[in-house]
Protein backbone atom coordinates (compact mmCIF):
# COMPACT_ATOMS: atom_id res chain seq x y z
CA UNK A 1 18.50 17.41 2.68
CA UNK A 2 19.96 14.05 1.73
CA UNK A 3 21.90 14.71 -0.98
CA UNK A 4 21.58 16.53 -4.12
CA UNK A 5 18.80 14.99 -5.91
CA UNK A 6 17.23 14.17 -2.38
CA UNK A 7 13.77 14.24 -2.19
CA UNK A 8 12.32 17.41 -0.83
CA UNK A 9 11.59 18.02 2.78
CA UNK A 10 8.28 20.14 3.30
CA UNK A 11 8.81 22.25 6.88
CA UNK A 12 5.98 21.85 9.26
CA UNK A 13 7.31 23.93 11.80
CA UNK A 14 9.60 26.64 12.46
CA UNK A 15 12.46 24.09 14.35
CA UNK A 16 11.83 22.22 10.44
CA UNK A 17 12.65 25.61 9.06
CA UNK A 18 15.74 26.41 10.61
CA UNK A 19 17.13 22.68 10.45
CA UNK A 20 16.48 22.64 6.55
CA UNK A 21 18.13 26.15 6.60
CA UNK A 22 21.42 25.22 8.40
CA UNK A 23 21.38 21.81 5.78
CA UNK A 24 20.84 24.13 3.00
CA UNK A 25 23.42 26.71 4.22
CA UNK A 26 26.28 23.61 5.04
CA UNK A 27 25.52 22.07 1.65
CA UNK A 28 26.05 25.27 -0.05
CA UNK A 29 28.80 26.32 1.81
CA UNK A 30 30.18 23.10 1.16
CA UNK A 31 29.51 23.44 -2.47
CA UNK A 32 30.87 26.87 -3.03
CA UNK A 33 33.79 26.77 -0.37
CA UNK A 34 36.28 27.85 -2.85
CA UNK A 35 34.62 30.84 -3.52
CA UNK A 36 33.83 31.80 -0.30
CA UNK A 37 36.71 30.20 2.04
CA UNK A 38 35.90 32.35 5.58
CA UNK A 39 33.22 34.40 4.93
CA UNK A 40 29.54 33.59 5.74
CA UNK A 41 26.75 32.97 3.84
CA UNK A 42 26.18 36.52 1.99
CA UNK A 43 22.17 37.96 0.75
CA UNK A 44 23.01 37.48 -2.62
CA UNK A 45 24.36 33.46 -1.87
CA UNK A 46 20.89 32.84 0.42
CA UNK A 47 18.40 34.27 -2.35
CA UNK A 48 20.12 32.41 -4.86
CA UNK A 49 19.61 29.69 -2.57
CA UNK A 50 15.88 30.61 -2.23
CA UNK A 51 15.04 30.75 -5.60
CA UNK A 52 16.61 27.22 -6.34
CA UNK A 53 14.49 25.76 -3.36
CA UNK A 54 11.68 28.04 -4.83
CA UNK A 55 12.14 26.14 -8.12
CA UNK A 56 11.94 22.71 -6.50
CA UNK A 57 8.77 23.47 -4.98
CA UNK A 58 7.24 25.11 -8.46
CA UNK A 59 8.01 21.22 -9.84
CA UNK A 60 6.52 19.65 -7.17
CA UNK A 61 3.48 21.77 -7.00
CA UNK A 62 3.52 21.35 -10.93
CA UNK A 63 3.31 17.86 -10.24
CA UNK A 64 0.90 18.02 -7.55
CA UNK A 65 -1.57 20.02 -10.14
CA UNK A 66 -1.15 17.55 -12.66
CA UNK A 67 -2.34 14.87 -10.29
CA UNK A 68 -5.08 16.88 -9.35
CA UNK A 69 -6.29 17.13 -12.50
CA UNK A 70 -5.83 13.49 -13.29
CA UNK A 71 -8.03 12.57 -10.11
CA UNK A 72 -10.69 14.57 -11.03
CA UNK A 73 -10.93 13.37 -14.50
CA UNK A 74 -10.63 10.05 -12.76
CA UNK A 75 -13.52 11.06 -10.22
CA UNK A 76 -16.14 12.35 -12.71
CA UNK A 77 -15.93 8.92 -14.33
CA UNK A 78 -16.35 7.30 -11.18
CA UNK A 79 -18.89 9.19 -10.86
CA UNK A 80 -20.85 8.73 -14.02
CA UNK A 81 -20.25 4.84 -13.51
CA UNK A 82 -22.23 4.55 -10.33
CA UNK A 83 -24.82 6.83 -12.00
CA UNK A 84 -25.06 4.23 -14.95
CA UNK A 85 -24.63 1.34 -12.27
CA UNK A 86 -27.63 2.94 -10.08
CA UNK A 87 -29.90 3.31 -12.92
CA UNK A 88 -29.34 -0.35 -14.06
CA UNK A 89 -30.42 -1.49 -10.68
CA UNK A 90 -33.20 0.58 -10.59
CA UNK A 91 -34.13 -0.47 -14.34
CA UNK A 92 -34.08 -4.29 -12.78
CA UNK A 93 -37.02 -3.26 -10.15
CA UNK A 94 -39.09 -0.85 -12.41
CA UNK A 95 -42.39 -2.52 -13.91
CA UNK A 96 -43.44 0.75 -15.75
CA UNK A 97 -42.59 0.38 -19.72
CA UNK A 98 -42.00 4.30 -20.07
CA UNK A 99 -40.10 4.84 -17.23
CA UNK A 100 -38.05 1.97 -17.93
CA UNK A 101 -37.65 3.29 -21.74
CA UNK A 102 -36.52 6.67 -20.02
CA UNK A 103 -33.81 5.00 -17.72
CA UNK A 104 -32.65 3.13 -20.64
CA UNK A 105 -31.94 6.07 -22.52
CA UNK A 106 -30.25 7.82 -19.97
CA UNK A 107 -27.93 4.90 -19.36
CA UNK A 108 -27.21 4.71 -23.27
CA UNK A 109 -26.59 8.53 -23.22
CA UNK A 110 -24.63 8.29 -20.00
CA UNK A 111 -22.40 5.46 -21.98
CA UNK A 112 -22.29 7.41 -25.19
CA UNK A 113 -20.64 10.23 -23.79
């Protein structure tokens, strides 16, 4: 971890694991020396640990959702767009007065929405 507001390191494998694991233990050891000068890194110190990593990665996942939801919003347009854009090129080739009345529509609804 480089420093405390660091951005966050995702482990890919278990050598990532135990790397971030030592950083995390040094930095908190570091941190909380005065409290703990000799002694090693005790259950209730490492799930306190946990849980702030936890919360870290409830953020970024937070985040992650949010962006998800923003690209599919994004998408659908896209989406109706080349619908509408489709239909305007197929509008330009159609001879047939009804059918080109019905893509019309379509295109205005598709707009409207």
């Amino acid at each position: 971890m480089s420093g405390r507001f660091g951005r966050m390191e995702i482990p890919r494998s278990s050598e990532d694991v135990e790397r971030i694991s030592q950083e995390v233990s040094e930095e908190y050891g570091e941190e909380h020396h005065h409290h703990h000068e000799g002694e090693a890194l005790s259950l209730e110190d490492a799930v306190a640990t946990a849980v702030h990593m936890l919360s870290h990665l409830e953020a970024q996942l937070a985040s992650i959702a949010g962006t998800l939801r923003e690209m599919d919003s994004k998408l659908s347009s896209l989406s109706k767009y080349l619908g509408v854009l489709a239909k305007l090129l197929l509008l330009k080739e159609v001879k047939s007065g009804e059918l080109r009345e019905r893509l019309v529509r379509e295109i205005v609804e598709a707009l409207s929405e």
